[in-house]
C-alpha atoms as a PDB file:
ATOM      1  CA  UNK A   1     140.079  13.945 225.283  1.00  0.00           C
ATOM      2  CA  UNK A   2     137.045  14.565 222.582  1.00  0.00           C
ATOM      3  CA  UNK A   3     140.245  14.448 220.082  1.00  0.00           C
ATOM      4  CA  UNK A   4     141.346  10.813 220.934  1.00  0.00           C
ATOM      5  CA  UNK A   5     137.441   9.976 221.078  1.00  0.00           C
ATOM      6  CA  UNK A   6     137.205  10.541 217.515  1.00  0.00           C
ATOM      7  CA  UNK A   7     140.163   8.907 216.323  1.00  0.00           C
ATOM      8  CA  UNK A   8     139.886   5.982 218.828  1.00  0.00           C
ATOM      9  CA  UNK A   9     136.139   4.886 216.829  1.00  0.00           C
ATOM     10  CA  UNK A  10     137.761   5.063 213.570  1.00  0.00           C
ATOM     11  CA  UNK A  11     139.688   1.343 212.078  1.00  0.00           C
ATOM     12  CA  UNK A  12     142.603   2.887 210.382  1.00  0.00           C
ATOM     13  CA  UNK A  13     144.257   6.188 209.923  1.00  0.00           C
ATOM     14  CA  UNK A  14     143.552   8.859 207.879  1.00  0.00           C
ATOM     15  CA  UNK A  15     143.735   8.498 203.866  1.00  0.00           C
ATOM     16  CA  UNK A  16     146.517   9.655 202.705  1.00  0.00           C
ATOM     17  CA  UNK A  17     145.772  12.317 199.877  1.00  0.00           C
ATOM     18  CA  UNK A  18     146.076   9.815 196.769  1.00  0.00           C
ATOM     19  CA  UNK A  19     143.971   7.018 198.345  1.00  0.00           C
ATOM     20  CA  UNK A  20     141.306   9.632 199.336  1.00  0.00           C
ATOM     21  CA  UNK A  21     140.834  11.137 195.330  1.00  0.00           C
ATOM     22  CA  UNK A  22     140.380   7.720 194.447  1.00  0.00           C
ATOM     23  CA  UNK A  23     137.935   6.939 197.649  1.00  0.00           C
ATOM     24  CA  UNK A  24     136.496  10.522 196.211  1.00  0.00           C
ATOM     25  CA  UNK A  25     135.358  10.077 192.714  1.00  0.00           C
ATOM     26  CA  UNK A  26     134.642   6.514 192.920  1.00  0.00           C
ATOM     27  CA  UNK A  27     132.234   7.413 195.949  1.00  0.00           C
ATOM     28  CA  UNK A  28     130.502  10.408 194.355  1.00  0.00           C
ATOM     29  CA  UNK A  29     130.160   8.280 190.745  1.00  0.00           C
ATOM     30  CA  UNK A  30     128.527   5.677 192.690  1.00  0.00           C
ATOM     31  CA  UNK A  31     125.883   7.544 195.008  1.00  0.00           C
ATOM     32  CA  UNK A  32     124.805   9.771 191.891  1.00  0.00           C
ATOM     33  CA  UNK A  33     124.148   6.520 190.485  1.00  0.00           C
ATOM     34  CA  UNK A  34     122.368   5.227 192.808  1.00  0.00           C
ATOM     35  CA  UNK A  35     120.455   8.223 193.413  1.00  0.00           C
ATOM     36  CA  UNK A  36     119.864   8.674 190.333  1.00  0.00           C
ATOM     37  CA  UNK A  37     118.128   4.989 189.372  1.00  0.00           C
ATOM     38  CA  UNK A  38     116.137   5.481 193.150  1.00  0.00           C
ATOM     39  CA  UNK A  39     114.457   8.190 191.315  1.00  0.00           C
ATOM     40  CA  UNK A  40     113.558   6.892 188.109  1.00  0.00           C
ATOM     41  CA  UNK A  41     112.753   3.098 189.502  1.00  0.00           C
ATOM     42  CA  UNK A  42     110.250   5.492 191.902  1.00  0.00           C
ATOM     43  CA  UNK A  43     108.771   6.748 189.101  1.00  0.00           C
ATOM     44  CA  UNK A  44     108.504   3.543 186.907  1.00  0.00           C
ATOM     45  CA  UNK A  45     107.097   1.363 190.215  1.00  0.00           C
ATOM     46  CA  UNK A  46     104.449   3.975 191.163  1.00  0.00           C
ATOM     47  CA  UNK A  47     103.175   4.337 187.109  1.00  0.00           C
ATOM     48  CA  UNK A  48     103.171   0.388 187.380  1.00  0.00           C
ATOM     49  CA  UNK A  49     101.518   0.525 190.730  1.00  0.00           C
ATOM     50  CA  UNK A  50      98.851   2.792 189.403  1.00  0.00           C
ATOM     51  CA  UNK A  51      98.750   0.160 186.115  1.00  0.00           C
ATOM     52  CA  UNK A  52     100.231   2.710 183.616  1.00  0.00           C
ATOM     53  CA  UNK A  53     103.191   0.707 183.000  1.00  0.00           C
ATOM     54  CA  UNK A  54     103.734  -3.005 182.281  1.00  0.00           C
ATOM     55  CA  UNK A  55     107.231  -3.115 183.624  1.00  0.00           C
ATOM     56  CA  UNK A  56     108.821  -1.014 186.238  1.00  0.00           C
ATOM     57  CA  UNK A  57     112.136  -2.247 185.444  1.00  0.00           C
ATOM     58  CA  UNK A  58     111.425  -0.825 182.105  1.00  0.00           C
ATOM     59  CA  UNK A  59     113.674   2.024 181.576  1.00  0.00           C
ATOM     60  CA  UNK A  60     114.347   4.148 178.730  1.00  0.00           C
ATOM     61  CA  UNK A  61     118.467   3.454 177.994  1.00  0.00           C
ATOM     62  CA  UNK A  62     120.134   5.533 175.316  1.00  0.00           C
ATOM     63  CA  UNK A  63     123.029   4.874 172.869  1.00  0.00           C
ATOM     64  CA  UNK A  64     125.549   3.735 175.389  1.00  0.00           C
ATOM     65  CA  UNK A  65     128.432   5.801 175.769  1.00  0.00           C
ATOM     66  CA  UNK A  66     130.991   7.667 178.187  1.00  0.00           C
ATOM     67  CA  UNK A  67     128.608  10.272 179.404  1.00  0.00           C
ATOM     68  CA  UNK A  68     125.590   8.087 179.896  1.00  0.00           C
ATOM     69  CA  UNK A  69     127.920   5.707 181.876  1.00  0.00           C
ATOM     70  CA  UNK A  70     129.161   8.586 184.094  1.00  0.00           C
ATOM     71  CA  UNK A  71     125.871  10.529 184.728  1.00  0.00           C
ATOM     72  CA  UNK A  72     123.193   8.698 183.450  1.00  0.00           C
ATOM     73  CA  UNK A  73     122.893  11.232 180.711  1.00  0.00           C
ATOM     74  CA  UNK A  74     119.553  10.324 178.742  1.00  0.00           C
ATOM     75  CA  UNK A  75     118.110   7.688 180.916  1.00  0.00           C
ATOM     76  CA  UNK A  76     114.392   7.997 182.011  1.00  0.00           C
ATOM     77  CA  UNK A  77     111.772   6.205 183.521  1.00  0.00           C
ATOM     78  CA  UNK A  78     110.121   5.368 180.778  1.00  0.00           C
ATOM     79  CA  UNK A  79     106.552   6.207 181.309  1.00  0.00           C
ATOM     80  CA  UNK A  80     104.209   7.775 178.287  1.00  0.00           C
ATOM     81  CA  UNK A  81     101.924  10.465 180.338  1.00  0.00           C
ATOM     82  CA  UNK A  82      99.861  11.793 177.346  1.00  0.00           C
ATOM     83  CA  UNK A  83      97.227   8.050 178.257  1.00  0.00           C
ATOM     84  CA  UNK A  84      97.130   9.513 181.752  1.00  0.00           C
ATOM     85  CA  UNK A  85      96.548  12.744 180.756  1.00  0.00           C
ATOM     86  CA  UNK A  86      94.399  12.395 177.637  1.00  0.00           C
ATOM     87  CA  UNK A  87      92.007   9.923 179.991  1.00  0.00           C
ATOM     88  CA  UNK A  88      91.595  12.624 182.754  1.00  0.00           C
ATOM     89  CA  UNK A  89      93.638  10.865 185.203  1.00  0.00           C
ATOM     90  CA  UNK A  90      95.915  14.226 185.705  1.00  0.00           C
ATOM     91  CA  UNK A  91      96.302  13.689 189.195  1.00  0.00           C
ATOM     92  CA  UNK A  92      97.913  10.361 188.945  1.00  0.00           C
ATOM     93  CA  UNK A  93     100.210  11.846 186.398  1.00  0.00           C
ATOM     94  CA  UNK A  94     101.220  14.028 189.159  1.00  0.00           C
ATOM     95  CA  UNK A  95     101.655  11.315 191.483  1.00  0.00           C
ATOM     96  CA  UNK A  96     103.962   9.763 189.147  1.00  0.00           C
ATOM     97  CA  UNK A  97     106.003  12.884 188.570  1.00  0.00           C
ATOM     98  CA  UNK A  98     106.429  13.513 192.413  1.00  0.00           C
ATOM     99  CA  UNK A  99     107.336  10.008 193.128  1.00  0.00           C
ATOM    100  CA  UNK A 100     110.838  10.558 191.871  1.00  0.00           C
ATOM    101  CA  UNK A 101     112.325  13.127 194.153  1.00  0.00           C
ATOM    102  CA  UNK A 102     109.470  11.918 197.093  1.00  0.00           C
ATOM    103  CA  UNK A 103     109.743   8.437 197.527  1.00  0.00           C
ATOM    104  CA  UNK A 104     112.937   7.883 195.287  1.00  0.00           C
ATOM    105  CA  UNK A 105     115.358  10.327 196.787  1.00  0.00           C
ATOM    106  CA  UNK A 106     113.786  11.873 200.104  1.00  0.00           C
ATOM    107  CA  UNK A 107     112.215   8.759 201.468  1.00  0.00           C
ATOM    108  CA  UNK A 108     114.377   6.320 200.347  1.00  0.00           C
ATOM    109  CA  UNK A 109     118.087   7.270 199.299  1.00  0.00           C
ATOM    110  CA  UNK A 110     118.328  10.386 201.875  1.00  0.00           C
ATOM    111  CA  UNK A 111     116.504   8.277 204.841  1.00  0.00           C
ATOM    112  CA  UNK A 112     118.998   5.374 204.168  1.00  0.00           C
ATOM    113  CA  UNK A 113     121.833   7.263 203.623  1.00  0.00           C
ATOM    114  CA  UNK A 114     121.877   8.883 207.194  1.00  0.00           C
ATOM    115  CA  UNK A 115     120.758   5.709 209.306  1.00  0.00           C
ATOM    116  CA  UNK A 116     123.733   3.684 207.272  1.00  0.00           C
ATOM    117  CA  UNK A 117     125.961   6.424 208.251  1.00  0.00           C
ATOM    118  CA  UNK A 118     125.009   6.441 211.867  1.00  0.00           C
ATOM    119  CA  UNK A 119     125.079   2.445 211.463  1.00  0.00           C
ATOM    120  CA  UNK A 120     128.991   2.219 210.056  1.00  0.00           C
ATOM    121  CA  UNK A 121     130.019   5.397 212.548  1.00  0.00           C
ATOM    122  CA  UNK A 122     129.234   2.709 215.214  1.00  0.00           C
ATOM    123  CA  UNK A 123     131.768   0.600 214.057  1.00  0.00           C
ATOM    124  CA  UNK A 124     134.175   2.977 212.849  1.00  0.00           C
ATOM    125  CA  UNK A 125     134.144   2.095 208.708  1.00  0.00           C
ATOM    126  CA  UNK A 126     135.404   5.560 206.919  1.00  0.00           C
ATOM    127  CA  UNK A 127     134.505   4.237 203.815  1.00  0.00           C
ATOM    128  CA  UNK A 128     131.015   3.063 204.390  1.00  0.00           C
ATOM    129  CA  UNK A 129     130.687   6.485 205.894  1.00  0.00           C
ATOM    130  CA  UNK A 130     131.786   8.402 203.578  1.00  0.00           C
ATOM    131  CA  UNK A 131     129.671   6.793 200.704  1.00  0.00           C
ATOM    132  CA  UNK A 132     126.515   7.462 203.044  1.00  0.00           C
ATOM    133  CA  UNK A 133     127.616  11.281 203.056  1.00  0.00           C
ATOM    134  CA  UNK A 134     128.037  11.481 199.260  1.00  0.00           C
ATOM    135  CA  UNK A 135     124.625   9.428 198.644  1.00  0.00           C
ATOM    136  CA  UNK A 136     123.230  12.587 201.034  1.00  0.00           C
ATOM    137  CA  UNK A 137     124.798  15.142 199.296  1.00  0.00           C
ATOM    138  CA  UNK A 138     123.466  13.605 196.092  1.00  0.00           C
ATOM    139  CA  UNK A 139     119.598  13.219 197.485  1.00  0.00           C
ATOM    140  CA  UNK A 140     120.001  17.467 198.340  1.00  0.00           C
ATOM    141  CA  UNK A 141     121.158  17.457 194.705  1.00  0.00           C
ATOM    142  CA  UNK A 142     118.044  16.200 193.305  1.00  0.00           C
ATOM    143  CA  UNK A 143     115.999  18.174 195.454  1.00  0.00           C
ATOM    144  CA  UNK A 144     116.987  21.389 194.112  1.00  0.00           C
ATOM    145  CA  UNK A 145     117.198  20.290 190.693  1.00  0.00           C
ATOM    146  CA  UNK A 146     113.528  19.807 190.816  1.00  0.00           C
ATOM    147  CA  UNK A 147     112.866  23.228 193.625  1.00  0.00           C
ATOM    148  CA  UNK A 148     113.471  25.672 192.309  1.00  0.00           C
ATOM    149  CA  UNK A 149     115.274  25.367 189.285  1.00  0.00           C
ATOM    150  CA  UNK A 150     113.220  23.252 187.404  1.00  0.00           C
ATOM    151  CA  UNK A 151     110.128  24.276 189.066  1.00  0.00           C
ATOM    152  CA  UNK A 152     108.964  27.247 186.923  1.00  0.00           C
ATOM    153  CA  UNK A 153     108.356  25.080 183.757  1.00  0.00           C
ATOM    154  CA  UNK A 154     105.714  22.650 181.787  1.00  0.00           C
ATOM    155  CA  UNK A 155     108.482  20.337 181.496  1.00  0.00           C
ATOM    156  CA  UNK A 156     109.339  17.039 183.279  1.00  0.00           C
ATOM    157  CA  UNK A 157     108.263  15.920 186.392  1.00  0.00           C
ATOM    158  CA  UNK A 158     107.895  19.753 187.953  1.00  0.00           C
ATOM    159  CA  UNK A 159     105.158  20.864 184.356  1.00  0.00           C
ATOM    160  CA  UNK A 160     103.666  16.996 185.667  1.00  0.00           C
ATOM    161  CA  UNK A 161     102.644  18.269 188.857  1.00  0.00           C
ATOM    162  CA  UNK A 162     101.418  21.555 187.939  1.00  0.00           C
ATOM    163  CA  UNK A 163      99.153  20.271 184.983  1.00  0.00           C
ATOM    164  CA  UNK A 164      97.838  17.213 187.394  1.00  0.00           C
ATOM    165  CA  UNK A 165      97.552  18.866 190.167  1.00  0.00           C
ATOM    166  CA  UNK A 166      96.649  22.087 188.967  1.00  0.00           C
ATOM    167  CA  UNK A 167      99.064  24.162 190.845  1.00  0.00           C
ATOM    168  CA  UNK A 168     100.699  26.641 190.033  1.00  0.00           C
ATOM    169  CA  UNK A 169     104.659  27.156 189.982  1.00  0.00           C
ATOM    170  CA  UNK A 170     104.589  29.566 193.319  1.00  0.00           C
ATOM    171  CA  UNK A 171     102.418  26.514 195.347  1.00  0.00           C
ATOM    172  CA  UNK A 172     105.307  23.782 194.108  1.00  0.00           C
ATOM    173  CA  UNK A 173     107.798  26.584 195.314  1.00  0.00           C
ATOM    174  CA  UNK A 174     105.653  26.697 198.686  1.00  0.00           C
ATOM    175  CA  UNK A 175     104.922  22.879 199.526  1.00  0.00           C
ATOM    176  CA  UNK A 176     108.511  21.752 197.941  1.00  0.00           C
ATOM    177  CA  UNK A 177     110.586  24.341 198.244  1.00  0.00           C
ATOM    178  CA  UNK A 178     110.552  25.318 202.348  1.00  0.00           C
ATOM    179  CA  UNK A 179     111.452  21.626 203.223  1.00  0.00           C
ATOM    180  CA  UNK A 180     114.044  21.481 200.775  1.00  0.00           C
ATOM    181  CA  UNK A 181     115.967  24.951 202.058  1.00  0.00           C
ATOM    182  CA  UNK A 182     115.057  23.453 205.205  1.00  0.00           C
ATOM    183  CA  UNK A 183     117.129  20.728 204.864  1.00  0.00           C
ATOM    184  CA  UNK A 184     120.242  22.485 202.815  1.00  0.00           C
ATOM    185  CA  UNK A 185     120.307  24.320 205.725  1.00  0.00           C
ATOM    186  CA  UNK A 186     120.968  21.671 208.105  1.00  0.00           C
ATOM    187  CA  UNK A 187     123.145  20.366 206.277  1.00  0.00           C
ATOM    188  CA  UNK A 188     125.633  22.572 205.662  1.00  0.00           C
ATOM    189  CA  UNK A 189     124.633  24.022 209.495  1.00  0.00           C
ATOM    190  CA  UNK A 190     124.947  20.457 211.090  1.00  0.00           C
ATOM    191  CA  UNK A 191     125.397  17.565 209.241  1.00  0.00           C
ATOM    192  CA  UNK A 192     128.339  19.018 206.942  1.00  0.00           C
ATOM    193  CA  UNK A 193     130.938  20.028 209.388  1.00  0.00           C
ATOM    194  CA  UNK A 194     129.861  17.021 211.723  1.00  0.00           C
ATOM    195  CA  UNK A 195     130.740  14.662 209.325  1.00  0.00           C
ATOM    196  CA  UNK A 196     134.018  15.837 208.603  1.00  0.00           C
ATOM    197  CA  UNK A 197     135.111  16.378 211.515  1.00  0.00           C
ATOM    198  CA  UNK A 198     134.644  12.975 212.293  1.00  0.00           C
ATOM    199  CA  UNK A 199     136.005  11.725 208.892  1.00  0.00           C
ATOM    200  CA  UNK A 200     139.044  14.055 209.142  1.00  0.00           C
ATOM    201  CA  UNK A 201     139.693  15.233 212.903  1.00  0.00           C
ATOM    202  CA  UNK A 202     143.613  16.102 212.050  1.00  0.00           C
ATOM    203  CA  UNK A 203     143.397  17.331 208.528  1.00  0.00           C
ATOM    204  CA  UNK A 204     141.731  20.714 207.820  1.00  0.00           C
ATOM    205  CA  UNK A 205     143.385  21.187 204.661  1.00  0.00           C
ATOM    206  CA  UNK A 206     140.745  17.172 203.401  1.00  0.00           C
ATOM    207  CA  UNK A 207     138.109  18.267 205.237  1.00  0.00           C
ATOM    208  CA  UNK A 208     138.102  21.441 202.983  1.00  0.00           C
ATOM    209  CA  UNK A 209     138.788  19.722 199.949  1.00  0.00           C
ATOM    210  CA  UNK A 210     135.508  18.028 200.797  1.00  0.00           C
ATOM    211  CA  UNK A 211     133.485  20.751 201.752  1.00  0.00           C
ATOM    212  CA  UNK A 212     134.398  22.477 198.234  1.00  0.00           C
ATOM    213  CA  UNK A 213     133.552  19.046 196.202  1.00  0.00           C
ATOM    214  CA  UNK A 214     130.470  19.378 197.972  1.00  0.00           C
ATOM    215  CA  UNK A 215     129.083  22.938 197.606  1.00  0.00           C
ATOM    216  CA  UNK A 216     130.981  21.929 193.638  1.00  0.00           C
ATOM    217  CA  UNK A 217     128.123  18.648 193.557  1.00  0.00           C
ATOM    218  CA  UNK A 218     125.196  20.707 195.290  1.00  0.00           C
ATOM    219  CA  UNK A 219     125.140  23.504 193.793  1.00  0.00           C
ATOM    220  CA  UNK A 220     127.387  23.441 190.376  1.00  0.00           C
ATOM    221  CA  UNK A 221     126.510  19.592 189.188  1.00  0.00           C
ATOM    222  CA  UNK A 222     122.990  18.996 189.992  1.00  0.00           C
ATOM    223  CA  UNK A 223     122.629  23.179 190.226  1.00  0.00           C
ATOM    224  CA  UNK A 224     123.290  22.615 186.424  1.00  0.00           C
ATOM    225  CA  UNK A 225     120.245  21.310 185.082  1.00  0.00           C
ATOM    226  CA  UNK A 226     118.388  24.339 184.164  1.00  0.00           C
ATOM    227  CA  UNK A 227     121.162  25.556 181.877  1.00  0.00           C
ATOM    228  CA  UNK A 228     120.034  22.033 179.887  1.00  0.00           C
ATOM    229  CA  UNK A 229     116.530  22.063 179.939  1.00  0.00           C
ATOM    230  CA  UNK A 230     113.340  23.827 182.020  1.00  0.00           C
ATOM    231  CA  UNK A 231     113.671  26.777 180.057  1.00  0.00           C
ATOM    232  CA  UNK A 232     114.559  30.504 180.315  1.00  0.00           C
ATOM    233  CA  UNK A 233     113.923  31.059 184.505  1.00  0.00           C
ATOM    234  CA  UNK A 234     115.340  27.461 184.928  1.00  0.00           C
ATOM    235  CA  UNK A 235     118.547  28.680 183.070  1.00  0.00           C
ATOM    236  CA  UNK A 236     118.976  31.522 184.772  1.00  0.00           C
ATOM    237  CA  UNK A 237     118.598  29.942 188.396  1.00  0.00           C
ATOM    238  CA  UNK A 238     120.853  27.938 187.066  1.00  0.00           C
ATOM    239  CA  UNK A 239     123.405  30.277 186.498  1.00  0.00           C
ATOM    240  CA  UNK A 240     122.857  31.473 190.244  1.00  0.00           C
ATOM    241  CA  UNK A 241     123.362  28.137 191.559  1.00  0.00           C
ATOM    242  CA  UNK A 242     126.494  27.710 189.339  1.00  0.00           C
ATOM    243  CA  UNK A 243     128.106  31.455 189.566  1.00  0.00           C
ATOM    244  CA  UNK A 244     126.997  32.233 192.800  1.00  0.00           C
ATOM    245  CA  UNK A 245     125.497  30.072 195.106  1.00  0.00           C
ATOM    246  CA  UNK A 246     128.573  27.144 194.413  1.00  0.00           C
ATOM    247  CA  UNK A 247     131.401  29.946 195.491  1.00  0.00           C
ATOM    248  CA  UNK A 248     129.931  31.363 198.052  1.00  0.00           C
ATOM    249  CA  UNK A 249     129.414  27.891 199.541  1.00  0.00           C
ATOM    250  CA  UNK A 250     132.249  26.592 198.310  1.00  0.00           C
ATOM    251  CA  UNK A 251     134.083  29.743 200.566  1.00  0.00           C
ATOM    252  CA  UNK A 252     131.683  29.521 203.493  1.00  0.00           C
ATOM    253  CA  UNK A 253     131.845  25.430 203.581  1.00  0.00           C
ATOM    254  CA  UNK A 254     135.665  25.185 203.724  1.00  0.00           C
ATOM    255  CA  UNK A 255     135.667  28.067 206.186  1.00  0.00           C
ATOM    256  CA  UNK A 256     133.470  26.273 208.305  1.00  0.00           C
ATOM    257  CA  UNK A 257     135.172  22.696 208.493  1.00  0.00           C
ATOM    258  CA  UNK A 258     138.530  24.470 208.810  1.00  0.00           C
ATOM    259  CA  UNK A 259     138.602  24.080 212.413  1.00  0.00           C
ATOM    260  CA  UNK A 260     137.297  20.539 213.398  1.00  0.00           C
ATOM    261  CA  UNK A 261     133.515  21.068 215.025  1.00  0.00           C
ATOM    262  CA  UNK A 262     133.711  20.620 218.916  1.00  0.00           C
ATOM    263  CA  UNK A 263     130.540  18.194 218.258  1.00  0.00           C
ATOM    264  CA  UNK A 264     130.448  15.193 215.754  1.00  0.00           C
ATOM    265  CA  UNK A 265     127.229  13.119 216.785  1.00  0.00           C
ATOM    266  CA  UNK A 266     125.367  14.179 213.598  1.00  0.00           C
END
């Protein structure tokens, strides 16, 4: 009965494995895209807000090129902070910093992405729900970036908010860090093997695929940065979050969406 619940809500049958790797990589391209400008338009419209910038649409663009058009590579808000700093407005430099993974990614992309997925589950659009999952998974990306693996650094947005705020790496770790292992855990708890299940409720074999592309995004794309910048603790979380974290996930993730979750509300 549950079984022919699930199926009966969705509009067609099940991808068939060619149609869902396309589906796959255009989906994940476009929510780390759009996650990705959320966070540095949050940045640029708060500086502008707090009249340090002229033009939030302003954005620093690089050279244009393959890997700026696939990951953004060299993009950046655009926003000088030595002013703000040199005119003892610290504080509002931190602001700034903050706003990017704050407003951009957990207030805006992550909020929207799980009400549009609840919205299209209503009417049974795979698609549409399945973008909304990958624009999740890449919000929880950019949250642990930032906490921990960029926190421990002068650098960026994370040395922003420790020189305006005056806190030190541990506090960041503190006020950022417990509600972003909060919600990794939920998702991979609830939210993960939900959504599958009600993407996939006869194939075990896609909806671990999926869980591995997942714990792969999580924790060995955007569990990457440090080994590019942050410096030497940022590089070597980094090489936890790539060498250990994203294969023991990768194990425990497939393992858990194996068999299809008896609930699928989430």
């Amino acid at each position: 009965m549950k079984e022919a619940t699930i199926v009966k809500h969705l509009r067609s049958p099940e991808w068939t494995w060619p149609v869902l790797a396309a589906y796959t990589l255009l989906q994940m391209w476009a929510a780390h895209a759009c996650v990705f400008f959320a966070h540095e338009y949050a940045h640029a419209f708060t500086a502008w807000l707090l009249g340090w910038k002229s033009n939030p649409f302003a954005l620093h663009y690089p050279r244009p090129t393959l890997v700026v058009f696939l990951i953004q590579l060299g993009i950046n808000q655009n926003v000088d902070e030595g002013p703000i700093f040199a005119s003892g407005h610290g504080p509002q430099a931190a602001i700034i910093g903050a706003a990017g993974a704050l407003v951009g990614n957990a207030l805006i992309t992550y909020t929207l992405s799980r009400w549009g997925y609840a919205k299209v589950k209503q009417v049974g659009s795979r698609g549409w729900a399945m973008f909304a999952y990958w624009t999740t998974v890449a919000s929880l990306g950019n949250f642990l970036d930032y906490v921990p693996l960029r926190t421990f650094t002068l650098e960026g947005d994370m040395g922003s908010i420790q020189r305006g705020f005056g806190w030190p790496p541990w506090m960041i770790l503190v006020v950022l860090g417990i509600p972003t292992l909060l919600a990794l855990i939920y998702f991979f708890a609830r939210i993960e093997r939900a959504t599958l299940a009600w993407l996939f409720p006869q194939s075990a074999a896609k909806r671990s695929i999926i869980a591995i592309l997942t714990a792969f995004t999580i924790f060995g794309f955007y569990g990457a940065a440090g080994l590019l910048e942050g410096g030497p603790v940022s590089y070597r979380l980094s090489v936890i979050s790539v060498g250990v974290c994203f294969p023991f996930m990768a194990f425990l993730g497939a393992k858990l969406v194996h068999h299809r979750a008896g609930r699928s509300s989430v």
